[in-house]
Protein backbone atom coordinates (compact mmCIF):
# COMPACT_ATOMS: atom_id res chain seq x y z
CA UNK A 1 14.41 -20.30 26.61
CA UNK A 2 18.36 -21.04 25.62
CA UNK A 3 18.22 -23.62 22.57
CA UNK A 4 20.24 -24.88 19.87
CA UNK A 5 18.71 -25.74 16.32
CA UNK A 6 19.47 -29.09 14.77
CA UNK A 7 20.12 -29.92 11.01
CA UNK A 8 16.32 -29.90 10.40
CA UNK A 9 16.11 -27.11 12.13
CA UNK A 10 14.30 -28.70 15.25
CA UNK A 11 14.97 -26.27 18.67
CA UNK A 12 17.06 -28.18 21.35
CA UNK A 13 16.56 -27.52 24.77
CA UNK A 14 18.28 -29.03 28.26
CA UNK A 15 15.71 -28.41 30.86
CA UNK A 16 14.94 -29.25 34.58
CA UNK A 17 12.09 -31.64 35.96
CA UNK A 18 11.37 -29.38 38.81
CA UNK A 19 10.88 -26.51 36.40
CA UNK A 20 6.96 -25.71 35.89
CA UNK A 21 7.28 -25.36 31.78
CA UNK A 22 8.78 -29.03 32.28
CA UNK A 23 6.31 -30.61 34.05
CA UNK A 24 3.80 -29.14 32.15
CA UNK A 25 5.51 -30.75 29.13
CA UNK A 26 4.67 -34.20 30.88
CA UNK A 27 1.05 -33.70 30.87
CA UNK A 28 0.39 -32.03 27.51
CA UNK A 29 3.47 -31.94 24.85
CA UNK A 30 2.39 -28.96 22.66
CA UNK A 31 4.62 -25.97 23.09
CA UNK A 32 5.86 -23.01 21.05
CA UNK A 33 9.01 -21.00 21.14
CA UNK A 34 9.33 -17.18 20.00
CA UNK A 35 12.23 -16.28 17.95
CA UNK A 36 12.98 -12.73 18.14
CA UNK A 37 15.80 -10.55 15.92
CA UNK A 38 17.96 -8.86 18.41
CA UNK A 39 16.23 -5.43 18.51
CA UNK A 40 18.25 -2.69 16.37
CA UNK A 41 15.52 0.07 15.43
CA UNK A 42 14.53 1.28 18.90
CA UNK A 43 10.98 -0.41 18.10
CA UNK A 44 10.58 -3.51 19.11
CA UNK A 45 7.47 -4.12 16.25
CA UNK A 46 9.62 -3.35 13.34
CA UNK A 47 11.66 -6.17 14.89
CA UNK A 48 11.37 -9.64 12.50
CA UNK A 49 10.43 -12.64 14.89
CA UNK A 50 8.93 -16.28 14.31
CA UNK A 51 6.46 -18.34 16.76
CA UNK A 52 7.67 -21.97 16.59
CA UNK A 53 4.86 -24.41 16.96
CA UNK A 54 5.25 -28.11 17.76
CA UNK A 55 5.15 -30.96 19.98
CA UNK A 56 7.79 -31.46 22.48
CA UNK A 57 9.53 -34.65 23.52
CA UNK A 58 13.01 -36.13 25.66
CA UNK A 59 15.32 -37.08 22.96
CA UNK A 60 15.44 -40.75 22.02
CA UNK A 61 18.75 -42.04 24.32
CA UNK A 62 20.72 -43.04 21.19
CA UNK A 63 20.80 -39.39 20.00
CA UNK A 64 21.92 -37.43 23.36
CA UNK A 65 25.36 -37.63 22.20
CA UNK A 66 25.02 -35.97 19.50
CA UNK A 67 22.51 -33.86 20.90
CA UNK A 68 24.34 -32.75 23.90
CA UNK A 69 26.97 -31.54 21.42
CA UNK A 70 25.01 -29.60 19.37
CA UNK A 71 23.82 -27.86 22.50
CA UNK A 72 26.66 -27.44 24.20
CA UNK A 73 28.41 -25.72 20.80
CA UNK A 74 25.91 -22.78 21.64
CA UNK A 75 25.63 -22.96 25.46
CA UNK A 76 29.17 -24.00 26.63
CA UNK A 77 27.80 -23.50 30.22
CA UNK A 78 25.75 -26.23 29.98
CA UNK A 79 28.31 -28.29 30.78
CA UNK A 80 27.95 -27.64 34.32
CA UNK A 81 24.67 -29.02 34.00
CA UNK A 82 25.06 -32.37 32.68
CA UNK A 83 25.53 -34.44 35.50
CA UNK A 84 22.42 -33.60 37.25
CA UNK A 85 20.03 -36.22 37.31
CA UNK A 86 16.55 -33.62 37.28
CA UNK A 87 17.90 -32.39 33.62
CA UNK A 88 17.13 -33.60 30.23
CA UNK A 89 16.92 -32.84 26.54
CA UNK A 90 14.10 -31.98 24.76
CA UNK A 91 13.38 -30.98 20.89
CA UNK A 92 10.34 -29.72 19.57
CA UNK A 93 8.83 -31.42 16.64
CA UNK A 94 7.75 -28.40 14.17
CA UNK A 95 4.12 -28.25 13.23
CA UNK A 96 3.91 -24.84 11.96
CA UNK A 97 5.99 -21.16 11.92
CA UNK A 98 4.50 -17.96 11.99
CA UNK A 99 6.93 -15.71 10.89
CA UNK A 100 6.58 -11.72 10.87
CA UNK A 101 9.03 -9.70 9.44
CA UNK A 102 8.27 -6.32 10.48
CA UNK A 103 5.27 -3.97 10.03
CA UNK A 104 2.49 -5.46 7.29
CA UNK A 105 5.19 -8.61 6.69
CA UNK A 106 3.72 -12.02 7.91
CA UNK A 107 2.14 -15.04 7.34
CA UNK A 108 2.31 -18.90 8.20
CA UNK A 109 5.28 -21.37 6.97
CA UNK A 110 4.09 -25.01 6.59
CA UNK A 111 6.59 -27.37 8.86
CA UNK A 112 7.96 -28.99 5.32
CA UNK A 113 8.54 -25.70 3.82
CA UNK A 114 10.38 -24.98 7.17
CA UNK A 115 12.66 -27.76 7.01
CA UNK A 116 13.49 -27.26 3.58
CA UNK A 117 14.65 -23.88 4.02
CA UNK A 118 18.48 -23.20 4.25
CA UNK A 119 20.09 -21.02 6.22
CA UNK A 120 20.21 -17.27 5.21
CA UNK A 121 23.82 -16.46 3.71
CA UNK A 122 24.02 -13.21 5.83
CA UNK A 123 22.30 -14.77 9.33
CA UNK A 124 25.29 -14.10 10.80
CA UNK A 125 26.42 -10.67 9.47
CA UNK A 126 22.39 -9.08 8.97
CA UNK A 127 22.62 -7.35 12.87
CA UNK A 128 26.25 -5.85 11.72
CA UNK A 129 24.52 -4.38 8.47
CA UNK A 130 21.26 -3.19 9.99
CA UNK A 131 23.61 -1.50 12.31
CA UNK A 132 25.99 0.15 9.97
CA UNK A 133 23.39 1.09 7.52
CA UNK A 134 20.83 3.13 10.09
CA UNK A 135 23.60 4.64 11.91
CA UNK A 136 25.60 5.95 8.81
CA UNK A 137 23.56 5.46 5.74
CA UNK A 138 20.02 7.52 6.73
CA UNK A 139 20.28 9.64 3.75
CA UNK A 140 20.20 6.40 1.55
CA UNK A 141 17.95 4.40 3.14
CA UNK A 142 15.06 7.20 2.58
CA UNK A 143 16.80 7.37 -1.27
CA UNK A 144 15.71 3.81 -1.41
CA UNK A 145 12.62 4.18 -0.13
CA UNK A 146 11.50 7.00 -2.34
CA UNK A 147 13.16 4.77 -5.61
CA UNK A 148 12.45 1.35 -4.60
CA UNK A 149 9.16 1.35 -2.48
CA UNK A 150 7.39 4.63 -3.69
CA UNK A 151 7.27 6.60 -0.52
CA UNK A 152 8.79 9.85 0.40
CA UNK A 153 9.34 9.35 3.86
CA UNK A 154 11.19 11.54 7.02
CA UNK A 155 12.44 9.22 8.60
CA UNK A 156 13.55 4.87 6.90
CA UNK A 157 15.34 2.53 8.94
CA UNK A 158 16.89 -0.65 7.93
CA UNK A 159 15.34 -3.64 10.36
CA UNK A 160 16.35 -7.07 8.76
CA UNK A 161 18.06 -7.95 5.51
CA UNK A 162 18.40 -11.06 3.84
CA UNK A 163 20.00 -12.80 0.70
CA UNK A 164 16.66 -11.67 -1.57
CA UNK A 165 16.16 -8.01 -0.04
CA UNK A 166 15.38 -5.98 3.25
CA UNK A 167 12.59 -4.41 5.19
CA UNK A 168 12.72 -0.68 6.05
CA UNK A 169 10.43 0.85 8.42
CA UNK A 170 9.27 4.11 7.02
CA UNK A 171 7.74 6.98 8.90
CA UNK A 172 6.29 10.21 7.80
CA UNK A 173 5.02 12.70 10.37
CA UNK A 174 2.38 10.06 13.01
CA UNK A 175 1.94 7.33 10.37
CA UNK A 176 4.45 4.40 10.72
CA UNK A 177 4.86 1.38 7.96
CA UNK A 178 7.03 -1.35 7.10
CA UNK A 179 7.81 -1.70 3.36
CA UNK A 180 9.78 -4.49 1.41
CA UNK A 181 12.54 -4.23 -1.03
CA UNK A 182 13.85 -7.03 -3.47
CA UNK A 183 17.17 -6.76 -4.56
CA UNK A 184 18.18 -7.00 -8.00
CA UNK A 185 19.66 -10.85 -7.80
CA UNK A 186 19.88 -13.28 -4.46
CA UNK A 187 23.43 -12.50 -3.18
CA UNK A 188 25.50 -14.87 -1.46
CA UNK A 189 27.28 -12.75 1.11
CA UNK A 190 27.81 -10.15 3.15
CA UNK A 191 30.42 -8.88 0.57
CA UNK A 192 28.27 -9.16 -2.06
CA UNK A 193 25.20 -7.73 -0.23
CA UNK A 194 27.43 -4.57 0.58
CA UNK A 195 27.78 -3.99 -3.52
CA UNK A 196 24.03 -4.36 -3.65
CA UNK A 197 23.05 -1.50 -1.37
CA UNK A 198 25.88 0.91 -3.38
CA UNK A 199 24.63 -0.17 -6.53
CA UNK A 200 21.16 0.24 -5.49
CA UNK A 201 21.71 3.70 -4.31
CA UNK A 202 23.86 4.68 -7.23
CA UNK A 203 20.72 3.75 -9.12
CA UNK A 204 18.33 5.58 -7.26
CA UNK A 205 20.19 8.81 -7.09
CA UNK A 206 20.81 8.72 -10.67
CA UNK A 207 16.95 8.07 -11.21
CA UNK A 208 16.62 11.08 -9.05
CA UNK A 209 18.71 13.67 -10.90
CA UNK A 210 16.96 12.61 -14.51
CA UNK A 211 13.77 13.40 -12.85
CA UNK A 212 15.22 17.05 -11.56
CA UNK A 213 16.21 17.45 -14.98
């Protein structure tokens, strides 16, 4: 379902009458909406995604200005829409999250914990550095894994990164597992997360070579 999140970080919708999840809205207003990270490791379950869970209801008629301009800042289609008297905005009053991160990372967010939660410095940059960092970094992302998490695996991939750390899913001959790694410090960007991963790997390999020693 298209949506746009509002400053608390409430999921807008503009939906239809005649459509079924609508109407079914009208006789019971619990809903939930799944969140999923664009899929970048060729596994969809190392993938991080969140199950929104709430209460649904029109938007009070002194808000739908505002509203309708949040939504239509992330679905500039929409505007095609607006006119037609069968459509309506929604948002979802958050109960509860279930977030999962990736293998062996999950667990329930309370809604207050939710809505105090800012957004992630590099939510906008983490698909471009999951990218770059499985498709030319392999070599160091196992370096990290065998410094950092303890395992010796064949094969780590990157699958979601964040201002405290990243996930890696690790496999080594059938057995697959997600681990997580902390960075050093919270970083602020993706600038700044960049000098992490060097430093971090600088780190590691030097570890590596006093142990060979």
């Amino acid at each position: 379902m298209p949506y746009a999140a509002d400053q608390h970080g409430r999921p807008v919708f503009f939906i239809s009458s005649m459509a079924m999840h609508t109407q079914n809205l009208g006789q019971d207003p619990r809903a939930s909406l799944l969140v999923a990270q664009p899929e970048v490791t060729g596994d969809p379950l190392g993938a991080a995604r969140m199950t929104i869970v709430g209460s649904a209801s029109q938007a009070p008629a002194e808000e739908i200005g505002e509203v309708r301009d949040l939504y239509l800042s992330r679905h500039e289609d929409a505007k095609f829409w607006q006119d037609y008297t069968d459509f309506a905005y929604y948002r979802l009053a958050i109960q509860g999250v279930y977030f999962i991160g990736g293998f062996g990372v999950m667990g329930w967010i309370s809604a207050g914990d939710y809505e105090a939660a800012r957004p992630d410095p590099l939510a906008e940059a983490a698909a471009d550095i999951v990218q770059h960092m499985n498709a030319d970094h392999a070599e160091a992302l196992r370096l990290l894994a065998r410094h950092y998490a303890g395992d010796d695996p064949d094969e780590a991939k990157l699958t979601a990164v964040d201002r405290l750390g990243f996930n890696l899913r690790l496999k080594s001959g059938d057995r697959v597992h997600g681990r997580r790694v902390t960075f050093p410090r919270e970083v602020t960007g993706p600038d700044e997360a960049r000098g992490i991963f060097v430093e971090m790997v600088r780190q590691a390999r030097l570890a590596l070579g006093r142990r060979m020693l």
